[in-house]
C-alpha atoms as a PDB file:
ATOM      1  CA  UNK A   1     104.212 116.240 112.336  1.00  0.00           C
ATOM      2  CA  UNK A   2     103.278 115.591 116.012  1.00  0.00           C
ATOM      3  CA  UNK A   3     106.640 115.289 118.310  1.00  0.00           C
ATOM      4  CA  UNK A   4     105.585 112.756 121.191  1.00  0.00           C
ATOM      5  CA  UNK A   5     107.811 114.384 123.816  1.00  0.00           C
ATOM      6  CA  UNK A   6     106.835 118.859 123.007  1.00  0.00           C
ATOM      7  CA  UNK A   7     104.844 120.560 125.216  1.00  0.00           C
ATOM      8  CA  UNK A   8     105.040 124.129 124.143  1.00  0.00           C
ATOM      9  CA  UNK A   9     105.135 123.533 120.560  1.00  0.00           C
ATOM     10  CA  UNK A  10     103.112 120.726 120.031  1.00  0.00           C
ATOM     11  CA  UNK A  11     102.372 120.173 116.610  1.00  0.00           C
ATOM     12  CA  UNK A  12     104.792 121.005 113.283  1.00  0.00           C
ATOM     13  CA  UNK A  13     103.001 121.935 110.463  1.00  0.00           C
ATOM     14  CA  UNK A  14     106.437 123.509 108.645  1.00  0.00           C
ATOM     15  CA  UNK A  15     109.593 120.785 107.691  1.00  0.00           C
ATOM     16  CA  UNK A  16     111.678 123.220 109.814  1.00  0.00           C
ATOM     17  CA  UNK A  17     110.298 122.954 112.672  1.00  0.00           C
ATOM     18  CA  UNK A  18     110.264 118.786 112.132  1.00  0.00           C
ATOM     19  CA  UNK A  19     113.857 119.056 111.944  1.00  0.00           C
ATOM     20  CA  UNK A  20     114.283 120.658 114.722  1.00  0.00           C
ATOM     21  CA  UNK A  21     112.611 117.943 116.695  1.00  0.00           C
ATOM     22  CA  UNK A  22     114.673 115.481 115.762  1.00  0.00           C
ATOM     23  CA  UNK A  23     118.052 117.402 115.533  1.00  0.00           C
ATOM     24  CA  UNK A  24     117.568 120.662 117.336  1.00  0.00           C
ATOM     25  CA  UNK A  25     117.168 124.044 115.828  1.00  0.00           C
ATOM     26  CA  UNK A  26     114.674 127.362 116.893  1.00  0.00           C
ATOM     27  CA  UNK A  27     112.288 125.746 118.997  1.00  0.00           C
ATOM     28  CA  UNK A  28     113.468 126.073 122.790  1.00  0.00           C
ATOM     29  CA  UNK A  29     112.204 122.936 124.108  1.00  0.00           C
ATOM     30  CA  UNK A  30     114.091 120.642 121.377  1.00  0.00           C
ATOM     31  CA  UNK A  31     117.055 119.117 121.976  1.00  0.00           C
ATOM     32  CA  UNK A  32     117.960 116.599 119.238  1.00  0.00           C
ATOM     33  CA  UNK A  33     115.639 113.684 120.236  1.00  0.00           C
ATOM     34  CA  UNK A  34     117.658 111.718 116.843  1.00  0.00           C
ATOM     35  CA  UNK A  35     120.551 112.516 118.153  1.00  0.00           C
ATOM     36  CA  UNK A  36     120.338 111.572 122.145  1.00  0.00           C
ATOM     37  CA  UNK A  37     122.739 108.529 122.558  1.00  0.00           C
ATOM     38  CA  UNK A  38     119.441 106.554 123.338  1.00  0.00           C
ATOM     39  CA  UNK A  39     121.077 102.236 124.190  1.00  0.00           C
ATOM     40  CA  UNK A  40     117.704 100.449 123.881  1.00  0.00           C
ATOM     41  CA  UNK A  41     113.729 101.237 123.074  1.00  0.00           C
ATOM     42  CA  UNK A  42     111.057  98.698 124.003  1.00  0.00           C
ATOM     43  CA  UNK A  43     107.608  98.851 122.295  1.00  0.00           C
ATOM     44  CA  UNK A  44     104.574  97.935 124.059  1.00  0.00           C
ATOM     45  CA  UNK A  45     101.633  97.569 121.941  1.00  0.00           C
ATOM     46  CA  UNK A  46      98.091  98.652 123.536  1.00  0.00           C
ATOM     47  CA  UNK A  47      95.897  97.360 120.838  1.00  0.00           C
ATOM     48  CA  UNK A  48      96.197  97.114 116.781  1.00  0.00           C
ATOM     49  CA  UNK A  49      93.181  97.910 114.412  1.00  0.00           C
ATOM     50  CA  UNK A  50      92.720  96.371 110.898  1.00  0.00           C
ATOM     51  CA  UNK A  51      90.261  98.146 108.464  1.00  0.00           C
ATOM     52  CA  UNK A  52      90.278  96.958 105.359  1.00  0.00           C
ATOM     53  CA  UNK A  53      94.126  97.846 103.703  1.00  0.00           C
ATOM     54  CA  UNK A  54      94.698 100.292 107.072  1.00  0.00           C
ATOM     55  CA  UNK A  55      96.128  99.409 109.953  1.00  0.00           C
ATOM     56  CA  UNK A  56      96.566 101.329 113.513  1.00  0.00           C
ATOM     57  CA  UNK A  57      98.263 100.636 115.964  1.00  0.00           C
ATOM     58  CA  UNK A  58      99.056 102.646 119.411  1.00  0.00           C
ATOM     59  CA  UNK A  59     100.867 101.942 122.709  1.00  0.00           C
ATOM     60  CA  UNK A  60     103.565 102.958 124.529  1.00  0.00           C
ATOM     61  CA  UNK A  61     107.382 102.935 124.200  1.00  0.00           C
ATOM     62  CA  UNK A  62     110.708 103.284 126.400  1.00  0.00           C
ATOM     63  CA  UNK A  63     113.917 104.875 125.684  1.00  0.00           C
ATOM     64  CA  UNK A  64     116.494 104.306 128.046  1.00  0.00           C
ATOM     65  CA  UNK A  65     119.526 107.163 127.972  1.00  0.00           C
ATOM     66  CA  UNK A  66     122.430 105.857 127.479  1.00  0.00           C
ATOM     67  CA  UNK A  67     124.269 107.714 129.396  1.00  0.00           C
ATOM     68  CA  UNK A  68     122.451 107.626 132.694  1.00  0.00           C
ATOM     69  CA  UNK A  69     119.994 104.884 132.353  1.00  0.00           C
ATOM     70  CA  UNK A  70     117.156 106.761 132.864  1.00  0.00           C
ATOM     71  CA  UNK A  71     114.056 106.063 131.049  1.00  0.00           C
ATOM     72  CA  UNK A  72     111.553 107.956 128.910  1.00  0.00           C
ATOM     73  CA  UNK A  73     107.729 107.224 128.233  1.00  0.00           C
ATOM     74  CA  UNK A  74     106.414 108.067 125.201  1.00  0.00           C
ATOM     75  CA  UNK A  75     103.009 107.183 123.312  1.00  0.00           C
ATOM     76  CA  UNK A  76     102.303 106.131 120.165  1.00  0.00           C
ATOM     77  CA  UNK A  77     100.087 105.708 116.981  1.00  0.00           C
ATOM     78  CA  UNK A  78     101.171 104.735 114.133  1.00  0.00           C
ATOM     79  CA  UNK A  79      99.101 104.332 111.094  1.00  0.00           C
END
């Protein structure tokens, strides 16, 4: 697994250390990203590929806090 928003640990080879992307655990820099009161997320497509029976698509998306308003940029590809 490859969090989108990690800096010092930035890939997750071990389910563990998925988890604790998404819900916080051992790894300093996570707080919970699944579990951030997040009120709305906007996609933005840069371009889609079609090969055959795979598809790729990347881009960016927003996730504005929903407690302060305050947006976050994160990329994407998902395949």
């Amino acid at each position: 697994f490859k969090p989108t928003r990690c800096a010092e640990k930035q890939f997750r080879p071990k389910p563990e250390d998925a988890l604790s992307y998404f819900v916080g655990g051992d790894i300093n820099e996570d707080g919970g990203f699944a579990i951030q009161p997040w009120s709305k997320v906007e996609f933005f497509n840069h371009g889609i590929n079609i090969a055959g029976d795979t598809a790729i698509a990347m881009g960016n998306y927003f996730f504005t806090d929903a407690r302060t308003g305050a947006k976050s940029k994160v990329e994407y590809t998902f395949g």
